[in-house]
N, C-alpha and C. Protein backbone atom coordinates (compact mmCIF):
# COMPACT_ATOMS: atom_id res chain seq x y z
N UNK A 1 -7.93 -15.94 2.84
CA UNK A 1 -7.71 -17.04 1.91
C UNK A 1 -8.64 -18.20 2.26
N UNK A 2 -8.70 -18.43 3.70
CA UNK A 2 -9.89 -19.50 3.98
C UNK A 2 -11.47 -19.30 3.92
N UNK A 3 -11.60 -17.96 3.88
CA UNK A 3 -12.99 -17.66 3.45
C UNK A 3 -13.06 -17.83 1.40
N UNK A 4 -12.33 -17.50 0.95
CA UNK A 4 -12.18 -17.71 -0.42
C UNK A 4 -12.09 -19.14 -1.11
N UNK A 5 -10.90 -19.95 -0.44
CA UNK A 5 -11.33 -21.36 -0.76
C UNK A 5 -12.49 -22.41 -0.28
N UNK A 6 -13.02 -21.53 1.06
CA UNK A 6 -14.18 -22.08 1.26
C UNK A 6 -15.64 -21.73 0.61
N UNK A 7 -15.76 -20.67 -0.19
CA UNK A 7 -16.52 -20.65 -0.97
C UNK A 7 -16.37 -21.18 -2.31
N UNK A 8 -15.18 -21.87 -2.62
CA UNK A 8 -15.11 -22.40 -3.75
C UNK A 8 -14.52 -22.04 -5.00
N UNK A 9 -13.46 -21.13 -4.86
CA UNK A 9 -12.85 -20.24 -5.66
C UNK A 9 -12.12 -21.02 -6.26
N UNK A 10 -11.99 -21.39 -7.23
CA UNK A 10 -10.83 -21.78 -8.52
C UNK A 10 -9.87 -21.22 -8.23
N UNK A 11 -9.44 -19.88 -8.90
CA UNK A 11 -8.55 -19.00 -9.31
C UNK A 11 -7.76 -18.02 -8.03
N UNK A 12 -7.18 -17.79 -7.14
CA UNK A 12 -7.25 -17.02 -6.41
C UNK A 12 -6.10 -15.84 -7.27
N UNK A 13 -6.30 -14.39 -7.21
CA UNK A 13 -5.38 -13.60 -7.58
C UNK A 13 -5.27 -12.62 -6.34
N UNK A 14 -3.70 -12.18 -6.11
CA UNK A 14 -3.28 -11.87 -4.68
C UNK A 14 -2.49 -10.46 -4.59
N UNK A 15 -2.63 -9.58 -4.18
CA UNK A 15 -2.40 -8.57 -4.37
C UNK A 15 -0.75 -8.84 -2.78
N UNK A 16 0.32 -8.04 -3.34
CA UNK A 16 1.20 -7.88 -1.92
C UNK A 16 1.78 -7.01 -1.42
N UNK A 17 0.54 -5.83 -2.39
CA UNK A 17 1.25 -4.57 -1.47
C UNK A 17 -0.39 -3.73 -1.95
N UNK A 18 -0.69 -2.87 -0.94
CA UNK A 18 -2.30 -2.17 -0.87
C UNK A 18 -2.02 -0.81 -1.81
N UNK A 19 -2.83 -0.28 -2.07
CA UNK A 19 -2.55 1.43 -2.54
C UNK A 19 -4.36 1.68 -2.49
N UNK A 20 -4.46 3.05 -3.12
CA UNK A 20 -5.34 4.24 -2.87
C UNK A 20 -6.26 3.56 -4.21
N UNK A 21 -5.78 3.68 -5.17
CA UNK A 21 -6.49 3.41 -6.24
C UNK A 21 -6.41 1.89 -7.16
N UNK A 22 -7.20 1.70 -8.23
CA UNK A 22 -7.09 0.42 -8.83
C UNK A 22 -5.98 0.22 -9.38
N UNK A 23 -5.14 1.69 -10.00
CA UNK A 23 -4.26 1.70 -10.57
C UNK A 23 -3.16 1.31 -9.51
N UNK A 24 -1.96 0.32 -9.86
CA UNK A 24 -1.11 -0.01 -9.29
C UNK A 24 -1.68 -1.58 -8.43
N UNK A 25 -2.20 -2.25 -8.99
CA UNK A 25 -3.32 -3.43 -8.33
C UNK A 25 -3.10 -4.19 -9.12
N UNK A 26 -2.25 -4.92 -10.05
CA UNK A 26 -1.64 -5.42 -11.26
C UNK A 26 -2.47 -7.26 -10.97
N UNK A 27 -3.03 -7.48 -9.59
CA UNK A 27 -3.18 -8.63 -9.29
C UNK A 27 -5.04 -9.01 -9.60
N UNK A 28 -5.64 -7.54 -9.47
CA UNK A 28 -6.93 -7.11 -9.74
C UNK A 28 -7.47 -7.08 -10.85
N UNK A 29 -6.33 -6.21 -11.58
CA UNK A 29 -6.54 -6.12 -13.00
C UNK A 29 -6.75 -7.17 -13.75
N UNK A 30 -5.43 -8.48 -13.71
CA UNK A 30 -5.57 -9.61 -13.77
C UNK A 30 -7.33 -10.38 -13.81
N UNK A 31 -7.37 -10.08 -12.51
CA UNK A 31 -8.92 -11.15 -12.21
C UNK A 31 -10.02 -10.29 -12.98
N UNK A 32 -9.90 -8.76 -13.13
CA UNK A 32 -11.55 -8.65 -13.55
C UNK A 32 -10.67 -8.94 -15.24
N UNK A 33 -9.76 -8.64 -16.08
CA UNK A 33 -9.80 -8.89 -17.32
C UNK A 33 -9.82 -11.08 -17.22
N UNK A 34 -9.34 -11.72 -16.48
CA UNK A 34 -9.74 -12.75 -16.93
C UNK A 34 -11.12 -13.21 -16.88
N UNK A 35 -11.88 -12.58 -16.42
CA UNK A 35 -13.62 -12.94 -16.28
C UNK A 35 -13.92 -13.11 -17.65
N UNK A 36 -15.03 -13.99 -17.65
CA UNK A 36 -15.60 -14.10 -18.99
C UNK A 36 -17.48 -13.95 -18.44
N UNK A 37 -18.23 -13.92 -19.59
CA UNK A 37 -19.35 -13.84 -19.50
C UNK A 37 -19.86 -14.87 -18.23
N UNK A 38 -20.81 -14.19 -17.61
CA UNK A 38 -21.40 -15.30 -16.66
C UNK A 38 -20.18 -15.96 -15.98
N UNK A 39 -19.10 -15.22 -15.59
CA UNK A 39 -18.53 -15.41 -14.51
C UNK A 39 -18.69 -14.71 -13.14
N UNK A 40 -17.68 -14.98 -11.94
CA UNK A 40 -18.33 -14.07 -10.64
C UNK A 40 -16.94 -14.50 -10.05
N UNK A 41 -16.39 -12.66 -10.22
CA UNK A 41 -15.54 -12.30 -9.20
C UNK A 41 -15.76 -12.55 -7.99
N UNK A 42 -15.12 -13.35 -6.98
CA UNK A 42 -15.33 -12.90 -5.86
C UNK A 42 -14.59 -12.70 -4.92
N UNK A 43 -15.00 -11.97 -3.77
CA UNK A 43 -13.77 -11.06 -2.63
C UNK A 43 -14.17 -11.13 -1.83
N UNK A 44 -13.37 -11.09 -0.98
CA UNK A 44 -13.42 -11.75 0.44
C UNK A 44 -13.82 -10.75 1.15
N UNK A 45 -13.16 -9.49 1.59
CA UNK A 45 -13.65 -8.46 1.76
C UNK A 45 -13.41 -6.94 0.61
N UNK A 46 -14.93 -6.28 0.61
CA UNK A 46 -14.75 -4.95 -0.56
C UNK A 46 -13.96 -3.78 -0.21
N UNK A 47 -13.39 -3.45 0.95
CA UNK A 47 -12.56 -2.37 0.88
C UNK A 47 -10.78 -2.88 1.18
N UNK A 48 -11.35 -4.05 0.73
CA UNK A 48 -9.61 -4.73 0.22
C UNK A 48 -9.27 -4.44 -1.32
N UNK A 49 -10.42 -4.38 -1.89
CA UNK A 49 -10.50 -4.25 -3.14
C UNK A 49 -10.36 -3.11 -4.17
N UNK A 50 -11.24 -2.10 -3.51
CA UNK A 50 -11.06 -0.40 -3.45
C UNK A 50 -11.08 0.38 -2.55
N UNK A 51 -10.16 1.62 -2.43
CA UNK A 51 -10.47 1.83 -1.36
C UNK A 51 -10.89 3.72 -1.69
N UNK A 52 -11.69 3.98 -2.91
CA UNK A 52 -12.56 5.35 -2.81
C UNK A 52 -13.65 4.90 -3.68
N UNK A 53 -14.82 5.52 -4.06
CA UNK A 53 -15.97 5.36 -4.03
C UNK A 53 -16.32 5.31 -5.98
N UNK A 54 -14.85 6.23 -6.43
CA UNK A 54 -15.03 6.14 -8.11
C UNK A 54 -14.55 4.76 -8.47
N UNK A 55 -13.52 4.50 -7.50
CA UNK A 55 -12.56 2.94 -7.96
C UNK A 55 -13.61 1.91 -7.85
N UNK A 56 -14.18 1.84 -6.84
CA UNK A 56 -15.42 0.48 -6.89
C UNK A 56 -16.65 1.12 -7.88
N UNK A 57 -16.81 1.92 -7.97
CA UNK A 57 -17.93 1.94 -9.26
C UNK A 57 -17.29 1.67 -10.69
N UNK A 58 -15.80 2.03 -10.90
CA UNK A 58 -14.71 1.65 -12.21
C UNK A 58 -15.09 0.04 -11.86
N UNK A 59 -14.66 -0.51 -10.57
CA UNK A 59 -14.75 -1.92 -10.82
C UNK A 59 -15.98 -2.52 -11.14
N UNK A 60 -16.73 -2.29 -10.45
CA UNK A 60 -18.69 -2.74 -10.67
C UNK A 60 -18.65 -2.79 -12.09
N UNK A 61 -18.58 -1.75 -12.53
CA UNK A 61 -19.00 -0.78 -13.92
C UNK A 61 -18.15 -2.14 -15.58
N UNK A 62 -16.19 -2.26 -14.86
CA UNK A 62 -15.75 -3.08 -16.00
C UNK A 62 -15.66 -4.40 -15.88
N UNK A 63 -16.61 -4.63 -14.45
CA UNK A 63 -17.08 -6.39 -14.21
C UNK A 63 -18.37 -6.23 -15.07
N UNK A 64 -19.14 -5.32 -15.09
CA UNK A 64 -20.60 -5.73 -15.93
C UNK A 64 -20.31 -5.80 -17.25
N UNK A 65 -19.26 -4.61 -17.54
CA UNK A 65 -19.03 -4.71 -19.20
C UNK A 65 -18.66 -5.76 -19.89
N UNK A 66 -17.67 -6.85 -19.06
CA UNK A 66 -17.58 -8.46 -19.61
C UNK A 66 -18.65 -9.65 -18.90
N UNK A 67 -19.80 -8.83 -18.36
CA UNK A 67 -21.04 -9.90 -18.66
C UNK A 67 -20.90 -10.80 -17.65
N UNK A 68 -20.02 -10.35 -16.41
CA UNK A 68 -19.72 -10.98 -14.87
C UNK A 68 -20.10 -10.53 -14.02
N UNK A 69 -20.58 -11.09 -12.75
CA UNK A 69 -20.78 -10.18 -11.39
C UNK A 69 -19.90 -10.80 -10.34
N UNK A 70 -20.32 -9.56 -9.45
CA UNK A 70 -19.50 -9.58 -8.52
C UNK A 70 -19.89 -10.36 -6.97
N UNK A 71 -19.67 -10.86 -6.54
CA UNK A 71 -20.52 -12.30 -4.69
C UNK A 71 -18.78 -11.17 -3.76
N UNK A 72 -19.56 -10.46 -3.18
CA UNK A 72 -18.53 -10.29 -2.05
C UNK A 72 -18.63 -10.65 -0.35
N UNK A 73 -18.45 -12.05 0.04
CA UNK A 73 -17.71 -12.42 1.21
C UNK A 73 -18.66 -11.82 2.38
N UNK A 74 -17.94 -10.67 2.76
CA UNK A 74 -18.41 -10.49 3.71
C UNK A 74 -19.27 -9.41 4.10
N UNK A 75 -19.97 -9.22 2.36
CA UNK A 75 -21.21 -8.47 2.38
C UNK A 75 -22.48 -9.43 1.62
N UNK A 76 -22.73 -10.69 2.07
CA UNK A 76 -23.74 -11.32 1.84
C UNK A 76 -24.62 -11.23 1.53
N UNK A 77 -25.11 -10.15 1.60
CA UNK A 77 -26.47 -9.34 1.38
C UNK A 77 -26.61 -8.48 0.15
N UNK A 78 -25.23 -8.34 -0.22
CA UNK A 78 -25.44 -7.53 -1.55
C UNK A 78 -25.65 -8.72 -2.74
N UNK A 79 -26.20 -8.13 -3.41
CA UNK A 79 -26.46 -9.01 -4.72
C UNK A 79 -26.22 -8.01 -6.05
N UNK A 80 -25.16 -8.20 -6.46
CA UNK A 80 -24.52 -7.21 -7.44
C UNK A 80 -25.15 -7.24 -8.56
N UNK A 81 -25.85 -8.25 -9.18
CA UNK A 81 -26.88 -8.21 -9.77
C UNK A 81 -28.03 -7.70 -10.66
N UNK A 82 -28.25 -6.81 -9.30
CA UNK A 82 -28.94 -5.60 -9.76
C UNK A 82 -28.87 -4.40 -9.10
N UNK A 83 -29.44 -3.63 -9.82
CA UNK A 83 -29.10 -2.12 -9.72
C UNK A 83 -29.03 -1.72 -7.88
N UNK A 84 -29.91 -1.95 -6.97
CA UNK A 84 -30.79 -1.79 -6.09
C UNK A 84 -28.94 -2.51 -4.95
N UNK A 85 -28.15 -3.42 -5.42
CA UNK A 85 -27.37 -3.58 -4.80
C UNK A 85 -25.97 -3.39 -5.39
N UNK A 86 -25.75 -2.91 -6.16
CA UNK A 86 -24.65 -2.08 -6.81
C UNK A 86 -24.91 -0.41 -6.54
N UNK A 87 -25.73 -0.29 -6.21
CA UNK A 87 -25.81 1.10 -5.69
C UNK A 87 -25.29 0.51 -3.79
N UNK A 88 -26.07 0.13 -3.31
CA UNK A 88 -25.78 0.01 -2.12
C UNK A 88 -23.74 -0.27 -2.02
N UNK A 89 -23.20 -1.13 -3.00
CA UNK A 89 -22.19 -1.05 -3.04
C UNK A 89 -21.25 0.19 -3.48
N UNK A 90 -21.92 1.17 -4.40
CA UNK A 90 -21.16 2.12 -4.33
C UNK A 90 -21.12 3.17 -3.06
N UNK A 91 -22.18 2.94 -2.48
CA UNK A 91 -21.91 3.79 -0.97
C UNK A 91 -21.22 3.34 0.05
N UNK A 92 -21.26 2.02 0.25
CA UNK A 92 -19.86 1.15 0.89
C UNK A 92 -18.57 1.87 0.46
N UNK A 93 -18.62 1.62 -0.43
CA UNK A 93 -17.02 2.49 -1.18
C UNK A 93 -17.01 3.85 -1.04
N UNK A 94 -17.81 4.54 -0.73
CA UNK A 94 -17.54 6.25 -0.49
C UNK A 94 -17.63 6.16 1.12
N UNK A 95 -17.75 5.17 1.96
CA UNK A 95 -17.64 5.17 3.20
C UNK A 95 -16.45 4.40 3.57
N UNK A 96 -15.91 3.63 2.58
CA UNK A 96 -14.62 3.21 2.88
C UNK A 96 -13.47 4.52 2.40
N UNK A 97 -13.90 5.04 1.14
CA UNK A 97 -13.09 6.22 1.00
C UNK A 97 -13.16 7.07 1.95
N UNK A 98 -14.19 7.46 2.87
CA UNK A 98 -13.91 7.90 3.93
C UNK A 98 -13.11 7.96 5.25
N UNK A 99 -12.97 6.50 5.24
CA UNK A 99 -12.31 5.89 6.36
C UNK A 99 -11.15 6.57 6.29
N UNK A 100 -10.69 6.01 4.82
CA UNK A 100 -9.23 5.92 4.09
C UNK A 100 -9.02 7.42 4.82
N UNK A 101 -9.25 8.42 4.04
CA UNK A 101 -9.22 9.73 4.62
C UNK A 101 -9.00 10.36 5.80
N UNK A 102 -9.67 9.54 6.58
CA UNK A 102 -9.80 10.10 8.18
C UNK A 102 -8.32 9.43 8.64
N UNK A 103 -8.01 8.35 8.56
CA UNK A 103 -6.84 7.40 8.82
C UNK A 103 -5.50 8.20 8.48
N UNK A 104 -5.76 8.91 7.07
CA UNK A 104 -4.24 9.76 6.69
C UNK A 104 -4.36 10.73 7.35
N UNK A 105 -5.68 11.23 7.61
CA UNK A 105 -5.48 12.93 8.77
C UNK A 105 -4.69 12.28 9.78
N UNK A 106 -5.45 11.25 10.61
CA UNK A 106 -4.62 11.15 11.93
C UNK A 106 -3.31 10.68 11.39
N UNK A 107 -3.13 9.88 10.62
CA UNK A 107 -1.51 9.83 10.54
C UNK A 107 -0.72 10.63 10.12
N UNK A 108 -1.33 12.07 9.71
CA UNK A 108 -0.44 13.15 8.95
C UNK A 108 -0.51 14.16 10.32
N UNK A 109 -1.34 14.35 11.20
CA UNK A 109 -1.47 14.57 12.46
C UNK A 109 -0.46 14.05 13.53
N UNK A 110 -0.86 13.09 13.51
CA UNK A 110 0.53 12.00 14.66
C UNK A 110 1.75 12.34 14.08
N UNK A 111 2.67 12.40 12.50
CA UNK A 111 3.86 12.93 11.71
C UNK A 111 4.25 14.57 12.49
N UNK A 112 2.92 15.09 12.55
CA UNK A 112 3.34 16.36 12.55
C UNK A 112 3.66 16.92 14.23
N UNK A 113 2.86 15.65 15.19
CA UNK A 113 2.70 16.07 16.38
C UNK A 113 4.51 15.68 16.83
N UNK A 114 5.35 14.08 16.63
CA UNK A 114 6.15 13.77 16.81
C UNK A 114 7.09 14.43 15.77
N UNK A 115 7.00 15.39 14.76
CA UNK A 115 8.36 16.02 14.80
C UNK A 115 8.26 17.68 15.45
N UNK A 116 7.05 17.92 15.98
CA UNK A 116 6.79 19.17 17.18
C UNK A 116 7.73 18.70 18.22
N UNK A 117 7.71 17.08 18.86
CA UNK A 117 8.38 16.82 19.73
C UNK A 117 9.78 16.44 19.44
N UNK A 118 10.47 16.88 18.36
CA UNK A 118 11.85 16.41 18.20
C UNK A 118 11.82 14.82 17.47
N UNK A 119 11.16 14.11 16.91
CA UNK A 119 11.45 12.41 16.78
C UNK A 119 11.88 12.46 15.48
N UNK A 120 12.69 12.12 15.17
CA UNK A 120 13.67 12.02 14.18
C UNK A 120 13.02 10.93 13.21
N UNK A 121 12.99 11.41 11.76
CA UNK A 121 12.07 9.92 11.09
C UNK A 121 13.11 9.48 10.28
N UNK A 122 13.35 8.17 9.87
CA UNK A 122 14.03 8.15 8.88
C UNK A 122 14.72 6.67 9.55
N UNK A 123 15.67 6.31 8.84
CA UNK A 123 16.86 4.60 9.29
C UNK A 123 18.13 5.57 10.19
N UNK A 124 18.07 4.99 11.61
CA UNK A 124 19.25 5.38 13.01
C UNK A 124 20.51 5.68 11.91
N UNK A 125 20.69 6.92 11.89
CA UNK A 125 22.31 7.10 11.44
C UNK A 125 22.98 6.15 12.03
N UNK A 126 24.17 5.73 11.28
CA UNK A 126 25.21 4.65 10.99
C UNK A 126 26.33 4.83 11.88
N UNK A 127 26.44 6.64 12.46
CA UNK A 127 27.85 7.19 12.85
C UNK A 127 27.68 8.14 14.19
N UNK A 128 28.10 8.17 14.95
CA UNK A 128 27.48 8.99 15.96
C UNK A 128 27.72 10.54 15.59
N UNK A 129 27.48 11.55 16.62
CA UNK A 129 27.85 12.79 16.32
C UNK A 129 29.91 12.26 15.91
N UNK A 130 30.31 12.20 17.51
CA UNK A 130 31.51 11.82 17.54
C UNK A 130 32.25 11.26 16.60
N UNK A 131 32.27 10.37 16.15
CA UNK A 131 32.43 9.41 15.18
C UNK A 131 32.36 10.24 13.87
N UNK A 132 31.46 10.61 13.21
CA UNK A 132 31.20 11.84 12.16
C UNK A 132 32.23 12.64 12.03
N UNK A 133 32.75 13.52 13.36
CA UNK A 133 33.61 14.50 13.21
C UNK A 133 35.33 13.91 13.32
N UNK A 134 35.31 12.91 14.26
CA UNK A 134 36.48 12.51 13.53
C UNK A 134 36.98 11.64 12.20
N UNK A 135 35.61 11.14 11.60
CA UNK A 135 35.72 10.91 10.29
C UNK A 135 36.35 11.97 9.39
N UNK A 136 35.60 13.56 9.44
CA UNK A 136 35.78 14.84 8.85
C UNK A 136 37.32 14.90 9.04
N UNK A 137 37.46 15.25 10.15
CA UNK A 137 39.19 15.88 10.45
C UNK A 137 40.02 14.15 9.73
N UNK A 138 39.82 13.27 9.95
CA UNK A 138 40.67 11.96 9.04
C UNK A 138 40.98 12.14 7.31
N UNK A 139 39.65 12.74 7.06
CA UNK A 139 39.15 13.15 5.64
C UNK A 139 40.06 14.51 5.34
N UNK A 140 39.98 15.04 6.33
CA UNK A 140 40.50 16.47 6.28
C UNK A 140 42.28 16.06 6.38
N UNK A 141 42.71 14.93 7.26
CA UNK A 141 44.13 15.17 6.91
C UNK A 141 44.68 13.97 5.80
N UNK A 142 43.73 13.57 5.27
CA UNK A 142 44.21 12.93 3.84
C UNK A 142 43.99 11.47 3.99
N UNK A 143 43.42 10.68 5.07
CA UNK A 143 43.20 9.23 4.95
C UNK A 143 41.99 9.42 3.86
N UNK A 144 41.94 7.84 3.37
CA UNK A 144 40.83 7.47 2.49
C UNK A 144 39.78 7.40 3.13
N UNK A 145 38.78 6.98 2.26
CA UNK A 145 37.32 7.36 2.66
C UNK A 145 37.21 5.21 3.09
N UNK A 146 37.90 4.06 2.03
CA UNK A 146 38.03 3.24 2.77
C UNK A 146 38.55 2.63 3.72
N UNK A 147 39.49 3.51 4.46
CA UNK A 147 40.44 3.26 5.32
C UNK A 147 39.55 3.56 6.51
N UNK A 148 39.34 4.79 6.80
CA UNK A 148 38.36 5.28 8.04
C UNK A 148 37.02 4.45 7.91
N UNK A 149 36.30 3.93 6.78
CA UNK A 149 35.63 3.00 7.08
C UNK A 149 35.61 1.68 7.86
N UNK A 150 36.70 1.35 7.25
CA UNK A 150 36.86 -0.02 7.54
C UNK A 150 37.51 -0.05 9.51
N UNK A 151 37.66 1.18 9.88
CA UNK A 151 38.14 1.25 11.18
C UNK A 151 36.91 1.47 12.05
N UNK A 152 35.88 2.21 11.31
CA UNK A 152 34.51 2.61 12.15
C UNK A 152 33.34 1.35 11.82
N UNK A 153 33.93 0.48 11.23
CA UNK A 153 32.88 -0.70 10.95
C UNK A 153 31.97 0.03 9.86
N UNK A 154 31.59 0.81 8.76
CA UNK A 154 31.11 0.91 8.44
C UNK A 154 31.17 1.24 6.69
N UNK A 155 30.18 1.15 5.95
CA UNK A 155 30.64 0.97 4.38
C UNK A 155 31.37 2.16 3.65
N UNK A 156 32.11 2.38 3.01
CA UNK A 156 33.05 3.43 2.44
C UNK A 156 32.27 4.21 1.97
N UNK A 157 30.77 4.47 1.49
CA UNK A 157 30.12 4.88 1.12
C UNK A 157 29.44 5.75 2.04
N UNK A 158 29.36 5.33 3.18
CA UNK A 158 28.61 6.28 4.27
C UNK A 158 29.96 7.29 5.02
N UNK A 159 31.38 7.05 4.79
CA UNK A 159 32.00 8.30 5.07
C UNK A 159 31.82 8.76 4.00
N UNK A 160 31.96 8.81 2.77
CA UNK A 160 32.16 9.31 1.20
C UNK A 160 30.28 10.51 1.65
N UNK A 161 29.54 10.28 2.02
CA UNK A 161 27.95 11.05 1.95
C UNK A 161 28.64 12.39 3.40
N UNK A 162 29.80 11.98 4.32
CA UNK A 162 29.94 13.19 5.13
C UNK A 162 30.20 14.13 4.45
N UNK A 163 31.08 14.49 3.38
CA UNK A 163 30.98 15.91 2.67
C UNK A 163 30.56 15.95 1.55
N UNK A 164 29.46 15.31 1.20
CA UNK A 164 28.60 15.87 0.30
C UNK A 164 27.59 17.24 0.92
């Protein structure tokens, strides 16, 4: 944000959650449709912006079509401009799509190594083993599902999911 208002940005539009593609970027979309002719997007950093190599050429591509370019931050050197640095920017973006890629191997790697080792994924069950089974047999001799809650501290709803 301080590199952005220090270059002088009017408008800031803010994205508060990341994804893969442009689609789902509702804050992006925003900024390149409000451009007008002889305006200039600009970003602070480009693989905040897209993160595979078709999405930043979609963006390049429907910033030129409304007659705007693009000043990105902390690639100074590009001059979107012309051809000679919009190419250089679309290979940025197939090397950030790369990244992207390598990042989900190891994290689909690390998923697969910690449930080899037993690690349980998901929110700490609510009930212990213990606790569970004498919920069952309570259930089983006819108390309510809010009664045994309200004795195990916990919402009527999470004994009510033991025999589903």
């Amino acid at each position: 944000m301080g590199a952005l208002k220090g270059a002088g940005v009017e408008h800031v539009f803010r994205e508060k959650a990341t994804a893969k593609t442009v689609k789902g970027r509702p804050q992006l979309e925003k900024a390149i449709d409000a451009l007008g002719k002889g305006d200039v997007l600009v970003i602070a950093e480009w693989d905040r912006a897209t993160r595979s190599m078709m999405d930043g050429i979609t963006i390049i591509q429907r910033i030129a079509d409304r007659g705007a370019a693009v000043k990105v931050l902390d690639k100074p050197w590009l001059d979107l401009t012309t051809p000679m640095g919009k190419g250089i920017l679309a290979f940025l973006s197939a090397l950030a799509e790369d990244e992207r890629e390598r990042i989900t191997h190891r994290a689909n790697e690390g998923r697969a190594a910690a449930k080899a080792r037993g690690v349980k994924f998901g929110p700490k069950p609510k009930l212990t083993e213990h606790q569970r089974s004498v919920a069952l047999e309570r259930l089983a001799a006819g108390d309510s599902c809010r009664a045994i809650a309200k004795d195990m501290g916990v919402a009527h709803t999470t004994i009510g999911r033991l025999v589903r």
